[in-house]
C-alpha atoms as a PDB file:
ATOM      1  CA  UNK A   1      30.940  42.265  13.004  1.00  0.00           C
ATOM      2  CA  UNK A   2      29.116  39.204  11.836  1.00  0.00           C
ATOM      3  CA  UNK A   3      25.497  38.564  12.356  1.00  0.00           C
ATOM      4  CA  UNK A   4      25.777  34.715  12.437  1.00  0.00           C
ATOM      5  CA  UNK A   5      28.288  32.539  14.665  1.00  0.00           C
ATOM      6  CA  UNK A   6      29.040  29.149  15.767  1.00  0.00           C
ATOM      7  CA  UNK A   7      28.769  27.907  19.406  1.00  0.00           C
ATOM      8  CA  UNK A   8      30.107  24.066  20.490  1.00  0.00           C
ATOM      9  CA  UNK A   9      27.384  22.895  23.174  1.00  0.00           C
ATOM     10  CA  UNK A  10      28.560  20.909  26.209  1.00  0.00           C
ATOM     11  CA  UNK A  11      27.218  19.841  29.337  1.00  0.00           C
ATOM     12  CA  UNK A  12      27.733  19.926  32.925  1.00  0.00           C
ATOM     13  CA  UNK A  13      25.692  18.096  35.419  1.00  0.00           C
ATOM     14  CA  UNK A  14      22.201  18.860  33.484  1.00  0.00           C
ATOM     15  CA  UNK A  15      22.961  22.063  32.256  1.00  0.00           C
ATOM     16  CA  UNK A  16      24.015  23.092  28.614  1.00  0.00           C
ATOM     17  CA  UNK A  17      26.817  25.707  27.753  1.00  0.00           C
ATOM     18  CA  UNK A  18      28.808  26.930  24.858  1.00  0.00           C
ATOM     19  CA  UNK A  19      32.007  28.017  23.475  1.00  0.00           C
ATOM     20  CA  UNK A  20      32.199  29.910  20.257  1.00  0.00           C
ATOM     21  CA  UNK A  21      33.604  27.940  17.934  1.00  0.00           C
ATOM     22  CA  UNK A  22      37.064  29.984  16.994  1.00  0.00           C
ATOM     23  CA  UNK A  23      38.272  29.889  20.241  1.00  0.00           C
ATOM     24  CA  UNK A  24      38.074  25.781  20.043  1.00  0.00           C
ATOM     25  CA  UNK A  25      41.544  23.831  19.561  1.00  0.00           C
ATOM     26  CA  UNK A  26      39.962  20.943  19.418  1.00  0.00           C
ATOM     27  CA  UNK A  27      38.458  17.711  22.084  1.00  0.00           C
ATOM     28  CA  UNK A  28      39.687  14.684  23.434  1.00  0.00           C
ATOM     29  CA  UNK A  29      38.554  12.335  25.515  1.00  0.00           C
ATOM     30  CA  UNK A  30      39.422  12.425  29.272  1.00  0.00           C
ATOM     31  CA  UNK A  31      43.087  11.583  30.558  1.00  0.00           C
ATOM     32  CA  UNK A  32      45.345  11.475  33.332  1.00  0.00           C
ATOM     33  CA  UNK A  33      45.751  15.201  35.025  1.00  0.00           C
ATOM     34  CA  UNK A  34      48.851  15.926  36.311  1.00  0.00           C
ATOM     35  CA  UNK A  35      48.683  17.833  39.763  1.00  0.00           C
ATOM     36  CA  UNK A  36      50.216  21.283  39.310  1.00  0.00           C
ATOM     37  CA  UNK A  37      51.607  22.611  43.218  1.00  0.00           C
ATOM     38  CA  UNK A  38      50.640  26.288  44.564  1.00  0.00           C
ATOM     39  CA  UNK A  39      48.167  26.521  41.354  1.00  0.00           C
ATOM     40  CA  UNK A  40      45.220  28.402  41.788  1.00  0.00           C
ATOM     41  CA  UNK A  41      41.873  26.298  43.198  1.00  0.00           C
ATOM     42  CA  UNK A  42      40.103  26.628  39.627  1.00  0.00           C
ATOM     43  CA  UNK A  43      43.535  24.354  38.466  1.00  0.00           C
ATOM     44  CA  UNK A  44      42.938  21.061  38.886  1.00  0.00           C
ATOM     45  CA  UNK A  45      46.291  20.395  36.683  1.00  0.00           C
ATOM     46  CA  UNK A  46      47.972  20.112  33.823  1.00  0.00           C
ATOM     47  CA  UNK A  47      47.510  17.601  30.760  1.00  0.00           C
ATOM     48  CA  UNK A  48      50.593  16.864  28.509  1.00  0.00           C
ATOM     49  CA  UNK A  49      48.374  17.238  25.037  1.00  0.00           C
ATOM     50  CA  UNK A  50      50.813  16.077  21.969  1.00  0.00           C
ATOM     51  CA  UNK A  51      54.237  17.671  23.860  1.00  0.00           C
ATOM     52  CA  UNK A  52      52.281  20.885  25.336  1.00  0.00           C
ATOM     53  CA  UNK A  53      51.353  21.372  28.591  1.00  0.00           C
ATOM     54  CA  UNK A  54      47.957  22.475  28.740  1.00  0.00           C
ATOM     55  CA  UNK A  55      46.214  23.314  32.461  1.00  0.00           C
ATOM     56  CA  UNK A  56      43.097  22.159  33.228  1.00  0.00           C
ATOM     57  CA  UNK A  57      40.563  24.585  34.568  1.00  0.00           C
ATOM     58  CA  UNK A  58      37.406  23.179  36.562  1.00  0.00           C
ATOM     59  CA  UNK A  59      34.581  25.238  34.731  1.00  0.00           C
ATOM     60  CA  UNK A  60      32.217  23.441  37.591  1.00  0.00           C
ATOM     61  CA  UNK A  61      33.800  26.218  39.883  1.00  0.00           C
ATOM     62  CA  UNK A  62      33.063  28.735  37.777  1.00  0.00           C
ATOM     63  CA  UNK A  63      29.154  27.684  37.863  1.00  0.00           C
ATOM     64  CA  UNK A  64      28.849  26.538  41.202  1.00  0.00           C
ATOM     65  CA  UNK A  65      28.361  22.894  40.152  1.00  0.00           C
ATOM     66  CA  UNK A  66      30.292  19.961  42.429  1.00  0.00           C
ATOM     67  CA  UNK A  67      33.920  19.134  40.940  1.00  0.00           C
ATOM     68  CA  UNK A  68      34.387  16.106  39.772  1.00  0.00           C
ATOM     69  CA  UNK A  69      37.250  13.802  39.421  1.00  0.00           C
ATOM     70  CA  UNK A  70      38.197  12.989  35.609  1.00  0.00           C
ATOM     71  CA  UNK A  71      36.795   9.169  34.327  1.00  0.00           C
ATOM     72  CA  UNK A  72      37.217   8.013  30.633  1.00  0.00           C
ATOM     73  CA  UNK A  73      33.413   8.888  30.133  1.00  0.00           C
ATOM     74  CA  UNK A  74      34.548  12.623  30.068  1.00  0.00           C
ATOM     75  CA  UNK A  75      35.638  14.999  27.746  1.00  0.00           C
ATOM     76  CA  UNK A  76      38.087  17.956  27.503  1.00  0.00           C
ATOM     77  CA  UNK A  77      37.404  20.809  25.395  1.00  0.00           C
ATOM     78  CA  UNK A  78      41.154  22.668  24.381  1.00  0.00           C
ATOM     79  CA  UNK A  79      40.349  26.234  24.010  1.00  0.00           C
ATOM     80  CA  UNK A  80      42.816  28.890  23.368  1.00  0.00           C
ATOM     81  CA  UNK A  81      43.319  32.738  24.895  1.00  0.00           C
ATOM     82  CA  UNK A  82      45.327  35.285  23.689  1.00  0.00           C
ATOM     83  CA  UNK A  83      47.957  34.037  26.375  1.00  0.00           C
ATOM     84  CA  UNK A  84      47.495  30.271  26.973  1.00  0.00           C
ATOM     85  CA  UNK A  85      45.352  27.061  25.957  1.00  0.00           C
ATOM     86  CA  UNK A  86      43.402  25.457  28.378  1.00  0.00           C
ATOM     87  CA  UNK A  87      41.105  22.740  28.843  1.00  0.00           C
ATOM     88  CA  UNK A  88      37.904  22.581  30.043  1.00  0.00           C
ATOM     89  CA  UNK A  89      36.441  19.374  32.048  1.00  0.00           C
ATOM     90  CA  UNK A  90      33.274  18.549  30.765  1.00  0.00           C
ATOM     91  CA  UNK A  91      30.692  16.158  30.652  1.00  0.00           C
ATOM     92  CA  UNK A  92      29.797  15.433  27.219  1.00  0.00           C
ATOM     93  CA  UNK A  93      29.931  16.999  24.492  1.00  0.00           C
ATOM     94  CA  UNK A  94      27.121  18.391  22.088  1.00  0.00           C
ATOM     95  CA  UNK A  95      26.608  19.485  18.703  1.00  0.00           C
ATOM     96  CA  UNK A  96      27.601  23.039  16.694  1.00  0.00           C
ATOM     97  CA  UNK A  97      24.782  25.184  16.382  1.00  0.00           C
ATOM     98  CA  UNK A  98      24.990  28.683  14.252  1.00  0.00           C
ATOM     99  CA  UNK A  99      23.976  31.544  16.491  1.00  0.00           C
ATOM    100  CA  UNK A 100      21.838  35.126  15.325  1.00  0.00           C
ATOM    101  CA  UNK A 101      23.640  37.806  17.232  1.00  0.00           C
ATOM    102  CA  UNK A 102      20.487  39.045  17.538  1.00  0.00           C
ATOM    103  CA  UNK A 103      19.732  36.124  19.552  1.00  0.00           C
ATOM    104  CA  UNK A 104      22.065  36.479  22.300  1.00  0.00           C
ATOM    105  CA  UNK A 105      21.494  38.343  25.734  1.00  0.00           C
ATOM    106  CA  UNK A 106      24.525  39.888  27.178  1.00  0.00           C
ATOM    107  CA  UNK A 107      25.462  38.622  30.416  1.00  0.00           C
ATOM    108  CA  UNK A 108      25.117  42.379  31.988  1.00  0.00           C
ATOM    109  CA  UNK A 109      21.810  42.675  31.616  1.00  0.00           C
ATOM    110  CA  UNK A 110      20.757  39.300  33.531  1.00  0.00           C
ATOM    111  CA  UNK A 111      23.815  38.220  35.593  1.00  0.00           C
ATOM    112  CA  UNK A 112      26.029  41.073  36.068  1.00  0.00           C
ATOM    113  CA  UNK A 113      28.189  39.382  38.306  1.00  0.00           C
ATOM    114  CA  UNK A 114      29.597  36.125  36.177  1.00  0.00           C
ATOM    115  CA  UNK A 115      31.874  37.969  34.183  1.00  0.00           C
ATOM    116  CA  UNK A 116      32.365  35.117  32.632  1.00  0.00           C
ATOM    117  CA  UNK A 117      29.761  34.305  30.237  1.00  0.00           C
ATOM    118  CA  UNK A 118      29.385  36.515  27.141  1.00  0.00           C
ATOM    119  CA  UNK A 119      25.969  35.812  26.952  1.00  0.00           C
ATOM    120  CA  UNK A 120      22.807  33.600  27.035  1.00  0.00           C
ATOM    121  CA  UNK A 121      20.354  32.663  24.095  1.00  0.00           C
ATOM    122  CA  UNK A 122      17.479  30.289  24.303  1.00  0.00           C
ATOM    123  CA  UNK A 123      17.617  26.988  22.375  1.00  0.00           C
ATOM    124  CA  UNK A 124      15.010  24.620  21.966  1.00  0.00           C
ATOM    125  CA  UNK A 125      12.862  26.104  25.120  1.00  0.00           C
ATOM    126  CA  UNK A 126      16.532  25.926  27.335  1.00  0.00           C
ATOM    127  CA  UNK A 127      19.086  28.636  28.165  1.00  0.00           C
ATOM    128  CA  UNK A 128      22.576  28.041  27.310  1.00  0.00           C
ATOM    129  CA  UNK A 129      25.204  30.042  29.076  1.00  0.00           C
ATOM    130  CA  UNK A 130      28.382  30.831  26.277  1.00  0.00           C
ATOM    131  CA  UNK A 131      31.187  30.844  28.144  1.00  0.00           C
ATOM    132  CA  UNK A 132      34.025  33.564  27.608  1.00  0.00           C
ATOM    133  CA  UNK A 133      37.080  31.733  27.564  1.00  0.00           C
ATOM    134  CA  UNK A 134      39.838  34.849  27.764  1.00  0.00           C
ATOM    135  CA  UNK A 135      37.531  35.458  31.262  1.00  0.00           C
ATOM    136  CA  UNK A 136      37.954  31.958  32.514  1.00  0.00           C
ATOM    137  CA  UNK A 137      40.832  32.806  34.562  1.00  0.00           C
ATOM    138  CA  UNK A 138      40.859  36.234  37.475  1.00  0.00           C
ATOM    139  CA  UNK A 139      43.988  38.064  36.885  1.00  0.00           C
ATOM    140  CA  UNK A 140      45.062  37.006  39.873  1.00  0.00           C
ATOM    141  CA  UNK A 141      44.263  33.034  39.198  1.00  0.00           C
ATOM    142  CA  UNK A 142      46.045  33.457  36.148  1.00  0.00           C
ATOM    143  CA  UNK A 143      49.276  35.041  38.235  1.00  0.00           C
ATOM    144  CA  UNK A 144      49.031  32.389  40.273  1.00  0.00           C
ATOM    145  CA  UNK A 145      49.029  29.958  37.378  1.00  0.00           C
ATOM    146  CA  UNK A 146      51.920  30.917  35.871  1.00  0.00           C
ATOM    147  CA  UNK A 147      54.080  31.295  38.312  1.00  0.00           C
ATOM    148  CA  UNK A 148      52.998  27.578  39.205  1.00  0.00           C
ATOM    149  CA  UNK A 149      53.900  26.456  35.667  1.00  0.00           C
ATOM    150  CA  UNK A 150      57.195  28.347  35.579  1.00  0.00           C
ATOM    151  CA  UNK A 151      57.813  26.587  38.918  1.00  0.00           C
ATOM    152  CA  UNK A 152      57.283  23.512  37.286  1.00  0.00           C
ATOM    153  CA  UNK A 153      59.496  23.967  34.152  1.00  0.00           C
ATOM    154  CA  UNK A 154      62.044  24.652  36.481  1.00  0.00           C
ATOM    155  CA  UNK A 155      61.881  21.568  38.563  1.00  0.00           C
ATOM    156  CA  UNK A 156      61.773  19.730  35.576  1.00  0.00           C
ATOM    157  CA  UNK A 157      64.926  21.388  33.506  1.00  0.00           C
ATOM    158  CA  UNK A 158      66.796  20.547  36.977  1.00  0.00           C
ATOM    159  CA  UNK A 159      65.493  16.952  37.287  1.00  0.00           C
ATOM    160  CA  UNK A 160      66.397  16.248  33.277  1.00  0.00           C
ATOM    161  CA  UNK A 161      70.056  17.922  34.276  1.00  0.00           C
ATOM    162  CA  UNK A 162      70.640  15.472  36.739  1.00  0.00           C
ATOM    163  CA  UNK A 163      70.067  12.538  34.883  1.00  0.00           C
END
């Protein structure tokens, strides 16, 4: 296991997160979503990102921070699972930092009930919550999810038969 990694910052509202930097596809600037039907509420749709459909998760859920509605002052951060890619709504955008392992605080020990960050680690006098990206998604949300986007291929192999 290595001692050092790298995080991406980005921000929501006033508040700074992370991604480790492996699990980063890469980011683009904010663009049309595509409502997906009977997705789960942490959806808020699907982008079309060079021929791949990519669903858009609203991480401000996740935090309890006020959704808001994409503008071209936005960014989207593609990440990537073991099962899907995804992209995350965000604000802006920040710099890579290298991380000590050392450093970090697992989420267990302070907030044993968001599952969803890997840790915390203090930078510059602030705490940054690293999000876990294969945890952004309840097994049931990402149930839901698919069978949404299978829904949708469907619709859309029938519509392109038609024509």
């Amino acid at each position: 296991m290595q001692d050092r990694f790298e995080i991406l910052l980005f921000y929501l509202a006033d508040w700074r997160f992370a991604l480790r930097l492996p699990s980063i596809d890469k980011i683009i600037m904010a663009a049309e979503i595509t409502p997906l039907p009977d997705a789960p509420g942490i959806v808020m749709g699907v982008l079309n990102v060079q021929g791949e459909i990519v669903s858009v998760i609203d991480i401000r859920k996740r935090f309890n921070l006020p959704s808001i509605e994409a503008d071209l002052d936005n960014f989207f951060i593609i990440g990537k699972t073991p099962k899907r890619k995804v992209a995350l709504l965000v604000d802006r955008v920040g710099e890579i930092i290298p991380v000590d392992r050392s450093k970090i605080i697992e989420s267990t020990t302070i907030l044993p009930s968001m599952e969803f960050i890997e840790g915390v680690v203090k930078l510059e006098g602030d705490i940054v919550y690293i999000h876990d990206l294969e945890q952004c998604l309840s097994l049931e949300e990402a149930r839901k999810l698919d069978a949404a986007l299978e829904k949708m291929k469907h619709s859309r192999k029938k519509g392109a038969a038609k024509k």
